[in-house]
Structure formats: C-alpha cells, structure tokens
C-alpha atoms as a PDB file:
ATOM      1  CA  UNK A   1     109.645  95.523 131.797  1.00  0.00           C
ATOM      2  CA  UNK A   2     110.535  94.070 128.575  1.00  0.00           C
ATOM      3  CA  UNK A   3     110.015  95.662 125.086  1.00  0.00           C
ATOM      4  CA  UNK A   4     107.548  95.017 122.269  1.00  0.00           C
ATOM      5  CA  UNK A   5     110.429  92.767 120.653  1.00  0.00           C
ATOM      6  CA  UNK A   6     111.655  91.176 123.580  1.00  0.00           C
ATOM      7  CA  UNK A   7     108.570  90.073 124.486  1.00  0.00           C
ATOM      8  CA  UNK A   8     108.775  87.506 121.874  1.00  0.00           C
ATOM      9  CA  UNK A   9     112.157  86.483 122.151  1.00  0.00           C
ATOM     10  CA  UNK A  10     114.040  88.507 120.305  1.00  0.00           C
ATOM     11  CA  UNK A  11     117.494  89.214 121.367  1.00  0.00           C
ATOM     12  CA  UNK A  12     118.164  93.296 121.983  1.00  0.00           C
ATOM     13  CA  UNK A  13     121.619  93.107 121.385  1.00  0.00           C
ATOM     14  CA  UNK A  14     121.169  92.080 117.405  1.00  0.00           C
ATOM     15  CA  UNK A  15     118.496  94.020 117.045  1.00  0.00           C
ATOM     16  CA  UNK A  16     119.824  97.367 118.638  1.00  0.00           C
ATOM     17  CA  UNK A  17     116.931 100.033 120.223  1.00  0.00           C
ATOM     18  CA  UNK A  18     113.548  99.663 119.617  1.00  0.00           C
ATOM     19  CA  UNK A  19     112.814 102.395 117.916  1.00  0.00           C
ATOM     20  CA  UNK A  20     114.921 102.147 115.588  1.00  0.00           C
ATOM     21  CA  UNK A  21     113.500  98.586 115.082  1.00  0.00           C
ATOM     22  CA  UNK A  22     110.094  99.825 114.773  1.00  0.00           C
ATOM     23  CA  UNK A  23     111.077 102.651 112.447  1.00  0.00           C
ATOM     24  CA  UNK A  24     113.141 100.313 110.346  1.00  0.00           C
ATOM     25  CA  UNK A  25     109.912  98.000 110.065  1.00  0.00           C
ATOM     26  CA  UNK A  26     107.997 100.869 109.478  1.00  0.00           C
ATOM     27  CA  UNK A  27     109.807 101.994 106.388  1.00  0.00           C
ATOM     28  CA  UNK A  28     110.146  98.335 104.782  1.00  0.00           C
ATOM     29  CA  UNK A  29     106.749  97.399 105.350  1.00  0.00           C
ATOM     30  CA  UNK A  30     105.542 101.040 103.757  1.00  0.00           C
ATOM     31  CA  UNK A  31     107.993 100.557 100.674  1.00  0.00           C
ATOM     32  CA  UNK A  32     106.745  97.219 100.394  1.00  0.00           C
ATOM     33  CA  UNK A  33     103.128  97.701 100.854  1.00  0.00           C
ATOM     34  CA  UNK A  34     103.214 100.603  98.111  1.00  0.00           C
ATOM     35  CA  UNK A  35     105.145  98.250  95.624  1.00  0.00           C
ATOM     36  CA  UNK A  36     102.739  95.641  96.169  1.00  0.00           C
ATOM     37  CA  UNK A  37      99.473  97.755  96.650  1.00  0.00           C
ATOM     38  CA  UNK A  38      97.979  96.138  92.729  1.00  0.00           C
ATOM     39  CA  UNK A  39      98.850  93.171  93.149  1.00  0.00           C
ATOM     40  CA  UNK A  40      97.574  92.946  97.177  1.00  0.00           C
ATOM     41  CA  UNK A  41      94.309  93.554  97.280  1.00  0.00           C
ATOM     42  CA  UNK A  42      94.117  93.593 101.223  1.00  0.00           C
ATOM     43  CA  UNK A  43      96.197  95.916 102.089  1.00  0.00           C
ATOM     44  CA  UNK A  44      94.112  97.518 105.055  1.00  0.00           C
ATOM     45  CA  UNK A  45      94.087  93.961 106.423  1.00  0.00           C
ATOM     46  CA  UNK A  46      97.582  93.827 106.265  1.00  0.00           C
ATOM     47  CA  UNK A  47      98.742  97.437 107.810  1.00  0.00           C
ATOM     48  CA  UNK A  48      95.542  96.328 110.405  1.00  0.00           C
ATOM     49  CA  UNK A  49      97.025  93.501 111.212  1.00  0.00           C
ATOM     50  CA  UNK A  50     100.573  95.535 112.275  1.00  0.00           C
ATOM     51  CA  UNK A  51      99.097  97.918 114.178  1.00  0.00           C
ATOM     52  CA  UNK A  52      97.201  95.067 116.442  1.00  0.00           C
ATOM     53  CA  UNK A  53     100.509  93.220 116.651  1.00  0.00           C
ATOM     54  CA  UNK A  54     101.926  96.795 118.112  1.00  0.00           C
ATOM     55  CA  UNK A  55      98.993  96.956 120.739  1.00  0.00           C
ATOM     56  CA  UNK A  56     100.369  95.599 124.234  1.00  0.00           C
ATOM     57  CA  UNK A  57      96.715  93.618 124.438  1.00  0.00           C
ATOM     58  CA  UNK A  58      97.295  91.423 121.850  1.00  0.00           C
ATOM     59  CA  UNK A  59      98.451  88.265 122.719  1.00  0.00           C
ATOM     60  CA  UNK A  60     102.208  87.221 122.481  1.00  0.00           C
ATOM     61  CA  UNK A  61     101.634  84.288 120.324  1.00  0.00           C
ATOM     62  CA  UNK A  62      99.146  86.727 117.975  1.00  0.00           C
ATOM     63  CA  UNK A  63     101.922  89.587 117.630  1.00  0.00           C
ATOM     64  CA  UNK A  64     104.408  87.096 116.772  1.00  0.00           C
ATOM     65  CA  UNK A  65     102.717  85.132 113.936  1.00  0.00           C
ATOM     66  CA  UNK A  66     101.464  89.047 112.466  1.00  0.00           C
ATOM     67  CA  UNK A  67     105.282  89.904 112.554  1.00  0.00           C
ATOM     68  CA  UNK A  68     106.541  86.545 111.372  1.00  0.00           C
ATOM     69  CA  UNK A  69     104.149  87.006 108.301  1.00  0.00           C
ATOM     70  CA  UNK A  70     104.926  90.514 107.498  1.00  0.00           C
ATOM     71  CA  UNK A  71     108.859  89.786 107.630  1.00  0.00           C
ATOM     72  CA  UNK A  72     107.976  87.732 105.661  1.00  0.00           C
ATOM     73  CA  UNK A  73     106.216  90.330 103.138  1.00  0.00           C
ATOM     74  CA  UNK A  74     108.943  92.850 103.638  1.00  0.00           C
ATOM     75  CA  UNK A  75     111.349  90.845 102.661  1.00  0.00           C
ATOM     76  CA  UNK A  76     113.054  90.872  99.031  1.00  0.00           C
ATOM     77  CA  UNK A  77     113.900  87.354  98.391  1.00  0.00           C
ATOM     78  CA  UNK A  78     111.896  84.736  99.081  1.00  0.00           C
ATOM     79  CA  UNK A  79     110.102  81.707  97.765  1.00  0.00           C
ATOM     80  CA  UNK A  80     108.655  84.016  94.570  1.00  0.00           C
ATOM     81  CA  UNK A  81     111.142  86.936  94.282  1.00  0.00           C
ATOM     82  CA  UNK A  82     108.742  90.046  94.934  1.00  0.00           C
ATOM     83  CA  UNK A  83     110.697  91.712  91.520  1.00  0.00           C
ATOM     84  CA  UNK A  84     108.617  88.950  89.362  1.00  0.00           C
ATOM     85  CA  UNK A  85     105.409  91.075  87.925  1.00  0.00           C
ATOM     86  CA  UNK A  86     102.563  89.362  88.844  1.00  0.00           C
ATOM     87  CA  UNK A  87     103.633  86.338  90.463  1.00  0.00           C
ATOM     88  CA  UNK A  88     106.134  88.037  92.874  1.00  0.00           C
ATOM     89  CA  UNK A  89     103.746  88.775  95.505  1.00  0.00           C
ATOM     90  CA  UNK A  90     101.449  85.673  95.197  1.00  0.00           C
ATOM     91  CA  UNK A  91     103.839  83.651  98.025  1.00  0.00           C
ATOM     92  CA  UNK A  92     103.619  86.576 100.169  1.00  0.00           C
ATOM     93  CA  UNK A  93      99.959  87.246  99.827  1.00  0.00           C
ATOM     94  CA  UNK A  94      99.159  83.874 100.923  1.00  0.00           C
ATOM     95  CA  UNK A  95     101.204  83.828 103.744  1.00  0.00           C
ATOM     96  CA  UNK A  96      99.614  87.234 104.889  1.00  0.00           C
ATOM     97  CA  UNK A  97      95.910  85.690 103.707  1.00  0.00           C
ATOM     98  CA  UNK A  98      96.799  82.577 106.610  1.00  0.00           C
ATOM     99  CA  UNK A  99      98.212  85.147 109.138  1.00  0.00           C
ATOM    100  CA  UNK A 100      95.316  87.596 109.265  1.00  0.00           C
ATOM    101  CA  UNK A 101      93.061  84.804 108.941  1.00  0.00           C
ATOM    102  CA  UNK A 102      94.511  83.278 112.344  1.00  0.00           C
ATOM    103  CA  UNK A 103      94.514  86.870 114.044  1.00  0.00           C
ATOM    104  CA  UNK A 104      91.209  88.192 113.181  1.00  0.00           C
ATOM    105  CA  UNK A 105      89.432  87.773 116.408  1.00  0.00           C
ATOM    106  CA  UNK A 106      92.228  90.093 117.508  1.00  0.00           C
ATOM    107  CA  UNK A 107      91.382  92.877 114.695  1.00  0.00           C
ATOM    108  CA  UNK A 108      89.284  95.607 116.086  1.00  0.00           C
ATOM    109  CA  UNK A 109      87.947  98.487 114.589  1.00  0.00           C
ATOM    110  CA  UNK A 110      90.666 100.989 116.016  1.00  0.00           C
ATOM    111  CA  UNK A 111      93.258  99.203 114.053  1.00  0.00           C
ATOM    112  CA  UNK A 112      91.527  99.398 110.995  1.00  0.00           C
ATOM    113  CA  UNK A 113      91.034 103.129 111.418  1.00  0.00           C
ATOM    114  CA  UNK A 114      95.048 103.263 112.319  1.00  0.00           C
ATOM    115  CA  UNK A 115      95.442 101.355 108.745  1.00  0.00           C
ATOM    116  CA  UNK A 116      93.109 103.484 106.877  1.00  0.00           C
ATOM    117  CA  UNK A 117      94.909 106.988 108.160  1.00  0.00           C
ATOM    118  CA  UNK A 118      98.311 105.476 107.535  1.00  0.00           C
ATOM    119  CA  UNK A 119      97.483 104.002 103.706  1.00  0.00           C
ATOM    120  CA  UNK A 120      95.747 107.651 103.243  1.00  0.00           C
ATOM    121  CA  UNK A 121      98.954 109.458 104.599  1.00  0.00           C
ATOM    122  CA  UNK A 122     101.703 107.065 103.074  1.00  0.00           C
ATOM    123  CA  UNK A 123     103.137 106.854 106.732  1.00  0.00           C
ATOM    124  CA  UNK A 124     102.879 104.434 109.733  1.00  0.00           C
END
C-alpha cells in the first residue's frame, strides 16, 4: 500500500519516512500559520484544508493541490518574501484563497473541528 506522499508521486527516497515528513510539515506550517495569523484572516480554512488533504477519502488530485498551496505558504521565499510586513503574505494568501476555493466541496465539518482544536492548542 502506498503512503499519504507517495500517493501523489512523491519519491520516498528524497523525502525519507513519513512521519518525519508529516511532522516536518507540521512544524512549518504551525510556525508559519502563527507568523502570518494578522495578516491571514482564514486561518481555520487553511489548517481545514490540511487536515482534509491528510484524510485517505479525499481525492488524490484534491490532497495534492491543498499541499501544493500550503508548500507554498510554508515556504520563506517566494514571489513576496513572507519577512515584508504587510505585503509578505498577500502572494501566499491568494494562492491559499484559489486552493481552498477549489477544495471546498471536500471540507467537512470534522476538519474544521480538527482546525479549530489545533489553532486553540498551537499544535497539529
């Protein structure tokens, strides 16, 4: 059976174990998501939208745009470095506004909850 990762093509052997793959995305997307929290206003969408793409009935196709977008969002440099106040996370927040937009229909209520704990705890 393949993993969450190579599901979507990802090769194992750059990525290493999936745990640590999911731990490592949990910490950047945590770190980024508090950085960005002001400036984001849909946050909940956003941590929703990673716990769908880490349920095994969400599409292939679905889980791989919501992780596309978020590596996206994690990531330092980009088209609008995230360090500029104010404008940093405008590039990323429209990516995630598209992404979330595409994967609503996917959204359900149990991922929302899973956000809301996660924002309220600081941890994923």
């Amino acid at each position: 059976m393949n993993t969450t990762f190579e599901d979507l093509g990802f090769d194992p052997e750059i990525l290493g174990p999936e745990d640590e793959q999911k731990r490592t995305i949990r910490q950047k997307l945590m770190s980024t998501a508090r950085k960005a929290a002001r400036q984001v206003p849909f946050m909940e969408d956003v941590i929703a939208g990673y716990f769908c793409a880490l349920d095994p009935s969400t599409p292939t196709k679905v889980r791989a745009t919501v992780f596309a977008a978020l590596a996206y969002f994690v990531l330092p440099i980009d088209t609008i470095p995230d360090f500029l106040i104010g404008v940093g996370f405008g590039d990323d927040a429209t990516v995630l506004m598209a992404a979330i937009a595409m994967i609503r229909s996917h959204m359900r209520e149990d991922h929302y909850q899973a956000a809301r704990e996660a924002l309220k705890d600081g941890e994923l």
